[in-house]
Protein backbone atom coordinates (compact mmCIF):
# COMPACT_ATOMS: atom_id res chain seq x y z
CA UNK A 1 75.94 210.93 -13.57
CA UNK A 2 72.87 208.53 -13.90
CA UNK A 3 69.84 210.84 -15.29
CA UNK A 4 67.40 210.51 -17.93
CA UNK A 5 69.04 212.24 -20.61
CA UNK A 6 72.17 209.71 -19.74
CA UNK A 7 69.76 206.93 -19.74
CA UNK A 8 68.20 208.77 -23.42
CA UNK A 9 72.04 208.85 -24.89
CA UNK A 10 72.55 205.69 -23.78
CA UNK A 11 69.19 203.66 -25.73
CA UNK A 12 68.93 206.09 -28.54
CA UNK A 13 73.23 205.87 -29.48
CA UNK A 14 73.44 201.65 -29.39
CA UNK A 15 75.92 202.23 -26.64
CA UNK A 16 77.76 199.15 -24.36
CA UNK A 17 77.23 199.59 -20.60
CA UNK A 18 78.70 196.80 -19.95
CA UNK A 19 82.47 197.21 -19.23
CA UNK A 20 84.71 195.68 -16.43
CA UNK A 21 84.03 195.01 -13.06
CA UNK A 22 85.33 197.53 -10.67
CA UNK A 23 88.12 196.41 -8.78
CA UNK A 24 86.80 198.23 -5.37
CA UNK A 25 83.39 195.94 -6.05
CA UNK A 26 84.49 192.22 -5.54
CA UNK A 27 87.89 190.10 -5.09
CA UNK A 28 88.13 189.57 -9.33
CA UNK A 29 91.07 186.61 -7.96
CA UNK A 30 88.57 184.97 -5.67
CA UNK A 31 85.85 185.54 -7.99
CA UNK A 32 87.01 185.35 -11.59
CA UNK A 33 88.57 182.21 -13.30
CA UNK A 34 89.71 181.38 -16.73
CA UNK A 35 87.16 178.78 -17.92
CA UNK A 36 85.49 177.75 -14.80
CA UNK A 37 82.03 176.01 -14.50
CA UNK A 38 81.82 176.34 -10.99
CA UNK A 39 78.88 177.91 -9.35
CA UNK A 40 80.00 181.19 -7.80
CA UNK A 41 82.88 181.62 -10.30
CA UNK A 42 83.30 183.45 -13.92
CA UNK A 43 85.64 183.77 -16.62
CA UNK A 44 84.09 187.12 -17.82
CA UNK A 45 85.11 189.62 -15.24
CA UNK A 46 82.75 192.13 -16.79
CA UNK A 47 79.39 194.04 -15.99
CA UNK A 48 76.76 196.82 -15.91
CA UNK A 49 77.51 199.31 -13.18
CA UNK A 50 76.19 202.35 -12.22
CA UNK A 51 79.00 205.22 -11.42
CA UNK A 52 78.83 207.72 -8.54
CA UNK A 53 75.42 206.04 -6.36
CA UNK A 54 77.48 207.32 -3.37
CA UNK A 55 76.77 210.64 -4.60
CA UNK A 56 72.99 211.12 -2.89
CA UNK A 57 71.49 214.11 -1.73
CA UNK A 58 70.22 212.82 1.20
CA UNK A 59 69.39 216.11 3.07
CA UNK A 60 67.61 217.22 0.05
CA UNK A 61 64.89 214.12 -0.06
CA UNK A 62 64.95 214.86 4.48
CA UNK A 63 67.46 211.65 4.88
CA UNK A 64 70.06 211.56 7.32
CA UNK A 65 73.61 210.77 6.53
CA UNK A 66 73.39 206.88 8.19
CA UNK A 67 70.14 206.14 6.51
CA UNK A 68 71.30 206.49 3.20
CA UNK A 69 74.53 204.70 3.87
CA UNK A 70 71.85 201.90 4.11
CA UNK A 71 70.37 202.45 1.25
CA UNK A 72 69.81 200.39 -1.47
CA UNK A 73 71.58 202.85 -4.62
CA UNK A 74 68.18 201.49 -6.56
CA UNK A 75 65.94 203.62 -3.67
CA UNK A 76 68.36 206.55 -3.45
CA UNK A 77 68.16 206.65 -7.66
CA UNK A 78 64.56 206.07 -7.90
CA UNK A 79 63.95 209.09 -5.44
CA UNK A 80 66.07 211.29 -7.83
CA UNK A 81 64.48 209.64 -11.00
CA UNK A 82 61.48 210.86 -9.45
CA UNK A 83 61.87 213.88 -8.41
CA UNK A 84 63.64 215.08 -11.78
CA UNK A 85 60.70 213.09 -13.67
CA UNK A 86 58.16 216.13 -12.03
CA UNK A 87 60.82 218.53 -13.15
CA UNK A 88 60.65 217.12 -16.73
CA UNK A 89 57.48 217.00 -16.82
CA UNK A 90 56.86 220.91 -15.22
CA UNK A 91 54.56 219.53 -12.78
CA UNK A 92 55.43 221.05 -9.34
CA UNK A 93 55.95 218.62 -6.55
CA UNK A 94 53.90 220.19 -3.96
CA UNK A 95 51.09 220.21 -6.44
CA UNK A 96 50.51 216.21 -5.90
CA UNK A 97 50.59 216.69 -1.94
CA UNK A 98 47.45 214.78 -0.54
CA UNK A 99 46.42 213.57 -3.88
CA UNK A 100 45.56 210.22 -4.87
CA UNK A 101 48.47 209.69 -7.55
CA UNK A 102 49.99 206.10 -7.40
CA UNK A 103 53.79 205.22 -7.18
CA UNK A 104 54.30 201.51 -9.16
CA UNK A 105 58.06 201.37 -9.45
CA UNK A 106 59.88 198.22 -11.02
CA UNK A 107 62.56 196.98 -8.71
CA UNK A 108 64.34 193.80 -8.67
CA UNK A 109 67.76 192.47 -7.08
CA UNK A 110 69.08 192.74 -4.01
CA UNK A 111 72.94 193.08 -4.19
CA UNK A 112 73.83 195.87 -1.95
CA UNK A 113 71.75 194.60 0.80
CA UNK A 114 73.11 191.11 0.42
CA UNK A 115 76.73 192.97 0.24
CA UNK A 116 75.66 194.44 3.67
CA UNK A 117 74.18 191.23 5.12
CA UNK A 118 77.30 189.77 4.69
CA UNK A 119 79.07 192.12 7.20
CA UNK A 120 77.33 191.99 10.19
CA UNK A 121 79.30 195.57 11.45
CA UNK A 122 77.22 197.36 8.58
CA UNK A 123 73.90 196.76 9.77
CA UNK A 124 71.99 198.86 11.86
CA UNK A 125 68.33 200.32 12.62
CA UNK A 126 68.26 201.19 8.78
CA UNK A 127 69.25 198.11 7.34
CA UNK A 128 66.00 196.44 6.67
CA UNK A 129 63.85 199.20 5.04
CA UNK A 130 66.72 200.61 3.21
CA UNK A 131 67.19 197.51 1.28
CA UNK A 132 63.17 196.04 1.37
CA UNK A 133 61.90 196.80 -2.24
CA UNK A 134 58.21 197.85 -0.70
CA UNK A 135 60.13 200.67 0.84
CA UNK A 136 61.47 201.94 -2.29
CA UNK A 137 58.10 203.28 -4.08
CA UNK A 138 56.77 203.78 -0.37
CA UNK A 139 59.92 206.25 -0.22
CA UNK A 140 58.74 208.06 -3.03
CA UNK A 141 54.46 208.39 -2.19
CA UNK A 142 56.35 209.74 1.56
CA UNK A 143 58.43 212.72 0.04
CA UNK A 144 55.87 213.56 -2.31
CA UNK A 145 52.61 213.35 0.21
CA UNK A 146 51.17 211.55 -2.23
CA UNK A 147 47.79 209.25 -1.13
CA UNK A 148 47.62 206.64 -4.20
CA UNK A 149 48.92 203.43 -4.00
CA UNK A 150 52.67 202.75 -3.67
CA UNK A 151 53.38 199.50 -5.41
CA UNK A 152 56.72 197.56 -5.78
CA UNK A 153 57.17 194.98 -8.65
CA UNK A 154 59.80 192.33 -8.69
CA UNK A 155 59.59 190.08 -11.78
CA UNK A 156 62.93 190.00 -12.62
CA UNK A 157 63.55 191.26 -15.92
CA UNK A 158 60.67 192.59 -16.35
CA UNK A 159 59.77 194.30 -13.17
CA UNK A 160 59.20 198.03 -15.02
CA UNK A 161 57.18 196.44 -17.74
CA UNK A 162 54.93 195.13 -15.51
CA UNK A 163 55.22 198.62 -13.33
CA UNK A 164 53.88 200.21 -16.05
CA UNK A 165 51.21 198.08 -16.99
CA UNK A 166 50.02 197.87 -13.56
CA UNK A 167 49.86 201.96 -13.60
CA UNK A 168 47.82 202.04 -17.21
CA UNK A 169 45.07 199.87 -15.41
CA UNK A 170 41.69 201.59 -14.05
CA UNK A 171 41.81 202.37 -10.66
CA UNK A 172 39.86 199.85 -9.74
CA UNK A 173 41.88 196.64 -10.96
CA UNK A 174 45.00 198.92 -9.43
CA UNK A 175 43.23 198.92 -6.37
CA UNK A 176 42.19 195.59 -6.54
CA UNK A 177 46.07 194.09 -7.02
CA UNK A 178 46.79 196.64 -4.07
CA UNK A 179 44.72 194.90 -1.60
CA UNK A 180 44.80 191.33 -3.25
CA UNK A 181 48.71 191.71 -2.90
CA UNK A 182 48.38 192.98 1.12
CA UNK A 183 45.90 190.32 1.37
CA UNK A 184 48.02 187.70 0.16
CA UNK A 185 51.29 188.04 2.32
């Protein structure tokens, strides 16, 4: 199960994530070859995945069924993250309802939608915001009621970092990147 204390157990203990790939993921024969340079190929048939992301409440966060099969897993976690975040924390969710709290989520990589976009029989009416990243904190602001900004950050590796340096800012240079950002596209 992906949670915090998981997440805790996992920093805190110096423990490997990284294990092999999954064989209901990707062909490993198409994919994987012994000492191969080519672009597209590897000899390490290894990675970091996350068990059980099929395993969403949907109905819980007001989700139907097909939605969520179009779901990104990283909006689907987040959501959860979230909500159990509150529940860490003791602050009650309807509590924030019409308040001015911000969302600024780090998000980067877009694997399952690509995996979708490659079979054209798997996208439907969902597909686009369940895999756009601006979606994902929107997601969050939506089942909270929350009136603050909702910010998506994709700098790669350091997409949270920057998440949470964004959030530590006055409200004013928040605001500012808000609208700059809108501006901008």
């Amino acid at each position: 199960m992906v949670d915090a204390a998981s997440l805790e157990t996992l920093l805190w203990g110096g423990v490997d994530a990284i294990g092999p790939i999954p064989p209901e993921r990707w062909n490993l024969r198409r994919l994987v070859r012994p000492r191969s340079h080519r672009p597209g190929e590897d000899d390490d048939p290894r990675g970091g995945f996350i068990e059980n992301v099929d395993r969403f409440d949907a109905g819980f966060f007001g989700i139907g069924a097909v939605e969520a099969a179009s779901m990104d897993p990283q909006q689907r976690l987040a959501l959860e993250l979230a909500w159990e975040a509150l529940e860490n924390a003791a602050v009650q969710p309807s509590s924030l309802l019409g308040s001015r709290t911000g969302v600024y989520l780090g998000i980067a990589n877009a694997d399952y939608g690509r995996s979708l976009f490659a079979q054209p029989d798997l996208i439907d009416p969902y597909f686009s915001q369940g895999n756009a990243f601006s979606v994902a904190s929107g997601r969050i602001a939506y089942v909270l009621g929350l009136q603050g900004p909702a910010v998506s950050v994709d700098t790669a590796c350091s997409s949270s970092l920057v998440a949470l340096h964004l959030a530590c800012q006055p409200c004013g240079a928040a605001s500012a990147i808000v609208h700059w950002s809108a501006a901008s596209t």
